[in-house]
Protein backbone atom coordinates (compact mmCIF):
# COMPACT_ATOMS: atom_id res chain seq x y z
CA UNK A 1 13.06 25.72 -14.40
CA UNK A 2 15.29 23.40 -12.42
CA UNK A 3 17.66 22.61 -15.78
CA UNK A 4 19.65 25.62 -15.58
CA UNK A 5 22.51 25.88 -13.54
CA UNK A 6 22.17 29.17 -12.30
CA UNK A 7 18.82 28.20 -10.66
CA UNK A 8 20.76 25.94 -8.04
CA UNK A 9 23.73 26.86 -6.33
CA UNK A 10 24.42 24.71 -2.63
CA UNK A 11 27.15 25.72 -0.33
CA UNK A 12 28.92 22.77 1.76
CA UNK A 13 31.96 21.79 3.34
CA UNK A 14 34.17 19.14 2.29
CA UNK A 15 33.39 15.90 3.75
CA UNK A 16 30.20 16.70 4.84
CA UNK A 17 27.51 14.22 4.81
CA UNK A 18 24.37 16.36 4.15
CA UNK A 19 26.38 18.16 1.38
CA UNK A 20 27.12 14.40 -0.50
CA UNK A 21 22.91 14.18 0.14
CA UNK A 22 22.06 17.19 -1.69
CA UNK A 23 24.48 16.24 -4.91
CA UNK A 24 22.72 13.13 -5.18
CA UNK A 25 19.40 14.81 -4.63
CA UNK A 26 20.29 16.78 -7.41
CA UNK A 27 21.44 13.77 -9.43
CA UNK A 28 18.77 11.98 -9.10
CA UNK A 29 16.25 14.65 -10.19
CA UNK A 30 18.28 15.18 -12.90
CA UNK A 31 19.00 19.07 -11.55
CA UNK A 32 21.63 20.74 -12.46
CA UNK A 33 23.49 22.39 -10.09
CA UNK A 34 26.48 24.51 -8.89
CA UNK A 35 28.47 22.80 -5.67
CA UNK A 36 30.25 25.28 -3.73
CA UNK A 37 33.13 24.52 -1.36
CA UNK A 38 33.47 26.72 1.75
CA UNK A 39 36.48 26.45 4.15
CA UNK A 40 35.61 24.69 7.26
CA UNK A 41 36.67 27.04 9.71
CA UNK A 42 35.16 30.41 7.49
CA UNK A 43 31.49 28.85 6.33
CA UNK A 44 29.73 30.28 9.30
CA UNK A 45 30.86 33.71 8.51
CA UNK A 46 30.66 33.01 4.79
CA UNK A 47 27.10 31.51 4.48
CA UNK A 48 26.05 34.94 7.03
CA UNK A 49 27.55 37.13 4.12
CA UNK A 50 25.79 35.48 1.32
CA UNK A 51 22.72 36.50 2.89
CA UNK A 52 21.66 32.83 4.92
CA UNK A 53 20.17 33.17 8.08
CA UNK A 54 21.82 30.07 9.84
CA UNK A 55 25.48 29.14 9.87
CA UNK A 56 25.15 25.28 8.76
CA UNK A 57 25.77 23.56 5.28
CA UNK A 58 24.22 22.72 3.17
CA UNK A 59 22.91 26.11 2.44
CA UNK A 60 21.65 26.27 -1.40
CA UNK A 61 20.06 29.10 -3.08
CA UNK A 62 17.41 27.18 -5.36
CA UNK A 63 15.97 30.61 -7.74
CA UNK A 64 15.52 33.21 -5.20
CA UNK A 65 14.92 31.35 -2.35
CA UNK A 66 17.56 30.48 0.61
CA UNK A 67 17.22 27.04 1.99
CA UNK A 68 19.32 26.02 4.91
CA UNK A 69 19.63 22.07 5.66
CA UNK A 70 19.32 18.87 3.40
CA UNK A 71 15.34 18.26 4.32
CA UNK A 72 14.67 21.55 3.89
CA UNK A 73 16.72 21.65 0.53
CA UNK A 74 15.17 18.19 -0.51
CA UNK A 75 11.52 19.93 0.42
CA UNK A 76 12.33 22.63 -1.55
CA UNK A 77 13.63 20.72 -4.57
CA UNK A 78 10.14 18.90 -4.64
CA UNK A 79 7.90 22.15 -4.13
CA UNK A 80 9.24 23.53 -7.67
CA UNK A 81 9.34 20.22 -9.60
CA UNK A 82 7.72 20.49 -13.14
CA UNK A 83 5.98 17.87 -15.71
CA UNK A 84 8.77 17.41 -18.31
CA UNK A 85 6.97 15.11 -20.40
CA UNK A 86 4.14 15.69 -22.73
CA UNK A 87 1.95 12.83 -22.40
CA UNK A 88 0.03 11.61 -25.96
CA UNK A 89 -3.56 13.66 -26.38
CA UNK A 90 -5.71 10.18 -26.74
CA UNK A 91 -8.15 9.85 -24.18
CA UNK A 92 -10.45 6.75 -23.76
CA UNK A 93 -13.37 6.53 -25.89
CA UNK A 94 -15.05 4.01 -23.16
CA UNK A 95 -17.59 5.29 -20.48
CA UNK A 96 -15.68 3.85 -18.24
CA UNK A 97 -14.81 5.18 -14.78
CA UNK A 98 -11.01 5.97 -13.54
CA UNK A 99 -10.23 3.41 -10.97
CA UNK A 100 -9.16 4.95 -7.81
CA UNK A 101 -6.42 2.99 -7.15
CA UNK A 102 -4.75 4.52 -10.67
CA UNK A 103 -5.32 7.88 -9.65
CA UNK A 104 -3.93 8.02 -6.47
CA UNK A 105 -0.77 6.45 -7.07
CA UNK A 106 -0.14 8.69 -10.31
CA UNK A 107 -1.06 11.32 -7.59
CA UNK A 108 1.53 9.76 -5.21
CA UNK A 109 4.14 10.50 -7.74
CA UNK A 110 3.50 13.91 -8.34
CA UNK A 111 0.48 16.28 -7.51
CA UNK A 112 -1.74 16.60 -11.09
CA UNK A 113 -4.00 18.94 -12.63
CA UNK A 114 -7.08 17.28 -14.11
CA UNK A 115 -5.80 18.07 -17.39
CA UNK A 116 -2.68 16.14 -16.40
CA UNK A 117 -4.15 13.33 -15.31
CA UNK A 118 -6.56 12.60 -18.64
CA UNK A 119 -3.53 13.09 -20.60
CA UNK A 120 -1.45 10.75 -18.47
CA UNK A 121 -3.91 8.08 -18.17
CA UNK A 122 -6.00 8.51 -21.33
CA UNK A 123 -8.87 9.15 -19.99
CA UNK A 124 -11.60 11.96 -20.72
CA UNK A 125 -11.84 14.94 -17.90
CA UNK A 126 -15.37 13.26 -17.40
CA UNK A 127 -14.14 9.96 -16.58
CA UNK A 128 -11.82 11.03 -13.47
CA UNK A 129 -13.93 13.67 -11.89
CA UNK A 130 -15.72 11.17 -10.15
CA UNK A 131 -12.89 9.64 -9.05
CA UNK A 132 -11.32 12.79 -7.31
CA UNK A 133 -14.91 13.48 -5.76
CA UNK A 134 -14.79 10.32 -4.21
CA UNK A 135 -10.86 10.50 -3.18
CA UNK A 136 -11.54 13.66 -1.70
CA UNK A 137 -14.57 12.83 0.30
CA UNK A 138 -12.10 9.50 1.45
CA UNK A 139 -10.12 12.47 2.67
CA UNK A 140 -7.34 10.66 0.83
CA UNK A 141 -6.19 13.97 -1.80
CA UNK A 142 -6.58 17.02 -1.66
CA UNK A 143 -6.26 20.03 -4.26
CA UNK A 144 -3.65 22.85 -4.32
CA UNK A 145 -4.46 26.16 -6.38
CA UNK A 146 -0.71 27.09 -8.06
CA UNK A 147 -0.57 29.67 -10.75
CA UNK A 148 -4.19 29.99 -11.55
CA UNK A 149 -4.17 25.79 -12.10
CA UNK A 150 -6.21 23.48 -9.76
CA UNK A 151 -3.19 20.60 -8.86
CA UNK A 152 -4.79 17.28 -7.23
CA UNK A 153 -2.45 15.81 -4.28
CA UNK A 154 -2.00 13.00 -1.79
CA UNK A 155 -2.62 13.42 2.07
């Protein structure tokens, strides 16, 4: 998990743009992190010793990987993002169908497993399927297979 401050450790220079991008990245997703400073004129050959394959900051080291470059970083910040909330169990009694609308913008805000979604909107498993049928015949989601768990997500 993201929380622990081994699991992100970025390497910048001081002054550097990109470098103040990642922090608040970080900040913002409420990641801990570990800022390292690296002497201007050294980083290149520093960041090649650490085991980077490039020579520009930011570099981080986000669990094993080695991400070079604040997109990249940012990308890989959202790739291992986690649900840190347990939603409440109740799910709708009503017949009612999802609206699509709903779905795809909790969708928007994170990619979903069913089970995710019922609990987040309160809705029975029943209820959404044909919502994601139709979304994904709109071509507007798709679905992601991650750790044996189907995860709905936004084209």
């Amino acid at each position: 998990m993201l929380r622990e401050m081994s699991e992100v450790k970025f390497y910048t220079v001081p002054g550097s743009h990109p470098g103040v991008a990642v922090a608040l990245m970080c900040d913002y997703k409420g990641i801990d992190y570990e800022r390292v400073y690296l002497l201007p004129v050294l980083s290149k050959a520093s960041l090649r010793l650490r085991g980077f394959p490039g020579i520009t900051v930011p570099a981080a080291r986000i669990g094993k990987a080695k991400v070079q470059g604040s997109v990249a970083i940012a990308r890989a910040l959202d790739e291992r993002a986690e649900v840190i909330a347990d939603f409440s169990k109740h799910v709708s009694a009503t017949g009612k169908p999802a609206d699509f609308n709903v779905v795809l913008e909790t969708l928007r805000r994170r990619p979903c497993s069913l089970e995710d979604l019922s609990a987040g909107l309160g809705l029975s498993k029943e209820q959404l399927e044909p919502a994601l049928t139709k979304l994904q015949a709109l071509s507007k989601i798709t679905t992601e297979e991650k750790n044996q768990k189907k995860y709905y997500k936004p084209l």
